[in-house]
Protein backbone atom coordinates (compact mmCIF):
# COMPACT_ATOMS: atom_id res chain seq x y z
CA UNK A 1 133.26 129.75 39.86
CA UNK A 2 131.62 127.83 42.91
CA UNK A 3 127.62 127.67 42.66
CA UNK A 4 126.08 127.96 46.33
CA UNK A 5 122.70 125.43 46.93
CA UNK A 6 121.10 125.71 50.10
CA UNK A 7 117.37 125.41 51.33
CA UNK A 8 115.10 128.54 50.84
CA UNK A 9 111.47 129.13 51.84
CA UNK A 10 110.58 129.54 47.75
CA UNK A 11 112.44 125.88 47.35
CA UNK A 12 109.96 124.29 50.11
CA UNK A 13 106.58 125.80 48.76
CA UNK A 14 107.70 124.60 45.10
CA UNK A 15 108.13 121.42 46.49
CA UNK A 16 105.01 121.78 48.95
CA UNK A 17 103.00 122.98 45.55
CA UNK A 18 102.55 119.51 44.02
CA UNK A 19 100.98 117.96 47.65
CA UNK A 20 98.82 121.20 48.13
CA UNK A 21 97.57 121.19 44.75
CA UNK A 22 96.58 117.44 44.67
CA UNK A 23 94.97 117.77 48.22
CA UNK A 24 92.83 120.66 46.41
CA UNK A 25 91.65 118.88 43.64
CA UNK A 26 90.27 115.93 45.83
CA UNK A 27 89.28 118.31 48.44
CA UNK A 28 87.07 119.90 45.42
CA UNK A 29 85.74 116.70 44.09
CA UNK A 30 84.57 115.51 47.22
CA UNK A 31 82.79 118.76 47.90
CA UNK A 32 81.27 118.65 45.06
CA UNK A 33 80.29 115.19 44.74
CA UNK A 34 78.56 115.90 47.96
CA UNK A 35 80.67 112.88 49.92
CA UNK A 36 80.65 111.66 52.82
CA UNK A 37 82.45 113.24 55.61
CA UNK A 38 84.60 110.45 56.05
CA UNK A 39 85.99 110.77 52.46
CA UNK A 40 88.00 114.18 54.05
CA UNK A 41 89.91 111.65 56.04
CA UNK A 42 91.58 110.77 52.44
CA UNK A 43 93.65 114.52 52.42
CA UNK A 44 95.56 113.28 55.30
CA UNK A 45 96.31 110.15 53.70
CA UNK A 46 97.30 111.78 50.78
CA UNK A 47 99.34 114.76 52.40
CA UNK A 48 101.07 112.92 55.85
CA UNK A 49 103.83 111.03 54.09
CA UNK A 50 105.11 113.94 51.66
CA UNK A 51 104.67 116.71 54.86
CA UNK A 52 106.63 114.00 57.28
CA UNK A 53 109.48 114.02 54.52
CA UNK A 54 109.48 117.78 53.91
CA UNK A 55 109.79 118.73 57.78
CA UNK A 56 112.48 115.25 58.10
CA UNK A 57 114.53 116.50 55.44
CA UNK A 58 114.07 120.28 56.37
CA UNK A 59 115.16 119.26 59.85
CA UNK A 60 118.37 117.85 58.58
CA UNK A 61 119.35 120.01 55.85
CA UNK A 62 118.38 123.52 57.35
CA UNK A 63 122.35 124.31 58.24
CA UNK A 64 124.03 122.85 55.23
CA UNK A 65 124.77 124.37 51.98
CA UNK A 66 126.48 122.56 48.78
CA UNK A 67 128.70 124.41 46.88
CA UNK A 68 129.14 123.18 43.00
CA UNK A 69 132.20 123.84 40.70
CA UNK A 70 132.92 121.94 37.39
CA UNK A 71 133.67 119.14 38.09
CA UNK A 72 133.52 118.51 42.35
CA UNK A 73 130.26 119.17 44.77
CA UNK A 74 131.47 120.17 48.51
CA UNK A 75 128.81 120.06 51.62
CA UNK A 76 129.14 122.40 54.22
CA UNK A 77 128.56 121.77 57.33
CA UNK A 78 127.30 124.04 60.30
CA UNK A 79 130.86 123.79 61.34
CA UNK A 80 132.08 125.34 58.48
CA UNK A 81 133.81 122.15 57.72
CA UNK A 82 133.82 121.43 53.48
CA UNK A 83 133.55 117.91 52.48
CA UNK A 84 134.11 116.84 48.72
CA UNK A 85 131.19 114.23 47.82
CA UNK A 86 133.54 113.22 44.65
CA UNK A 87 134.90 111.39 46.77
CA UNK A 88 132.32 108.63 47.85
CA UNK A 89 132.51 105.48 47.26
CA UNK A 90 129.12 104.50 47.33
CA UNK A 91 126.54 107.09 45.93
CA UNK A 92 122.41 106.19 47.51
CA UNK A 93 119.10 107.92 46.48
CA UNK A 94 116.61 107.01 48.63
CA UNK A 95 113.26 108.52 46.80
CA UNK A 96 110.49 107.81 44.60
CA UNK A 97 110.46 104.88 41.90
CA UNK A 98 109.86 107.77 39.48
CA UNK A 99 113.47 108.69 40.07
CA UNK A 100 114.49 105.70 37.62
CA UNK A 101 111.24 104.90 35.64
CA UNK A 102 107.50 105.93 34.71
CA UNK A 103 105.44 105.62 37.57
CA UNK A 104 102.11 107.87 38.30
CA UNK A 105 102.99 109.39 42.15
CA UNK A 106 100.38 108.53 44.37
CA UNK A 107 101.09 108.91 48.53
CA UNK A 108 104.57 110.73 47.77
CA UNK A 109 105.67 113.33 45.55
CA UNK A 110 108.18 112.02 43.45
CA UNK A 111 110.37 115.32 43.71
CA UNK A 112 111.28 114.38 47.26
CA UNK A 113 114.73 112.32 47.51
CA UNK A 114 117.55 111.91 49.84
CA UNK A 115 121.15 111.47 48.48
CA UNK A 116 123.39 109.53 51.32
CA UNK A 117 127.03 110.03 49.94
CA UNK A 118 129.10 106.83 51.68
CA UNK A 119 132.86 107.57 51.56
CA UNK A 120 135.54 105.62 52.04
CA UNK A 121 136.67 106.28 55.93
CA UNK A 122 133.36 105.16 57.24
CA UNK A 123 131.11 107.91 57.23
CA UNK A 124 128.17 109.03 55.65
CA UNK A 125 126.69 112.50 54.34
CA UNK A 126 123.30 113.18 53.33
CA UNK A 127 121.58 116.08 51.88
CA UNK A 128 117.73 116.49 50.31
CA UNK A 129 115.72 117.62 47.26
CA UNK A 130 114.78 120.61 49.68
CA UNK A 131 118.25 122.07 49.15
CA UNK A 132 117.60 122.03 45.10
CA UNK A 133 115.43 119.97 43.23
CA UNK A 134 118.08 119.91 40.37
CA UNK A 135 120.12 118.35 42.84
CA UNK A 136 120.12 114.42 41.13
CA UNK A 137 120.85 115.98 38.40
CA UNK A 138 124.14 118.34 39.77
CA UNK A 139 125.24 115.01 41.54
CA UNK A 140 124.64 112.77 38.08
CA UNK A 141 126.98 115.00 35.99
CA UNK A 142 129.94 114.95 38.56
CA UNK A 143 129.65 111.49 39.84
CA UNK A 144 130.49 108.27 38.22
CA UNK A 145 127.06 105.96 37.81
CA UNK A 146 129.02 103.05 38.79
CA UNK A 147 128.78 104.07 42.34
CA UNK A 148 125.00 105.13 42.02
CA UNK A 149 122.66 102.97 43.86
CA UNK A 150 118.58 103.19 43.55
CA UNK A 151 116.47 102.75 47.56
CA UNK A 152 112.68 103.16 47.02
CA UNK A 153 110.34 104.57 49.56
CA UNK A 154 108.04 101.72 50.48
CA UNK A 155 104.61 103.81 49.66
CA UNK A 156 104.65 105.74 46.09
């Protein structure tokens, strides 16, 4: 039996939920501290880079669906056309440092990670945490971790 991931608009606002909720919270404090005005400026600092991934990744992953059996993960393309990610060579999540240790998130919410699958002929396949935030874990179970590599965004 084949389990079918794609993006939904209840995936994004759990993901968005984190963000919104930590923007509230210092929203709140600053209102009632009775800041500055300036000190608003620090909700866009803290909500730019995790919206810039969602709608980057939501972009690129709006037309493909992953289908999981046992023991194999396929992407489908627009196309229709079924690729088996087993089959990689090279296995990259590009995320959060919290993917692989304790970390306290700070700029970007750690659920947020990309999964480039490199395979042998060349060319590369990528799908998000907006398709299922379980997703690591789907791809961790089926994949050997010798072919797992760690990227870190820059700003956590």
């Amino acid at each position: 039996m084949m389990k079918e991931i794609k993006a939904s608009i209840s995936k994004d606002l759990i993901l968005l939920s984190f963000t919104i909720i930590r923007v509230a919270i210092y929203l709140s404090i600053v209102f009632l501290l009775d800041l500055s005005v300036y000190f608003y400026y620090g909700a866009a600092i803290i909500m730019l880079p995790t919206f810039y991934l969602h709608f980057k990744y939501q972009i690129a992953d709006s037309t493909k669906k992953v289908l999981l059996s046992d023991k194999e993960i396929f992407l489908v393309l627009n196309g229709g056309e079924q690729i088996n990610l087993i089959e990689a060579e090279v296995v990259f999540y590009h995320g959060h440092v919290k993917l692989t240790r304790s970390n306290i998130p700070f700029l970007i919410n750690p659920d947020y990670y990309n999964i480039i699958f490199k395979m042998g002929d060349g060319r590369e396949f990528s799908v998000s945490s907006l398709l299922d935030r379980k997703l690591k874990n789907y791809v961790n179970a089926r994949i050997d971790n010798k072919r797992i590599n760690y990227e870190y965004y820059m700003l956590y």
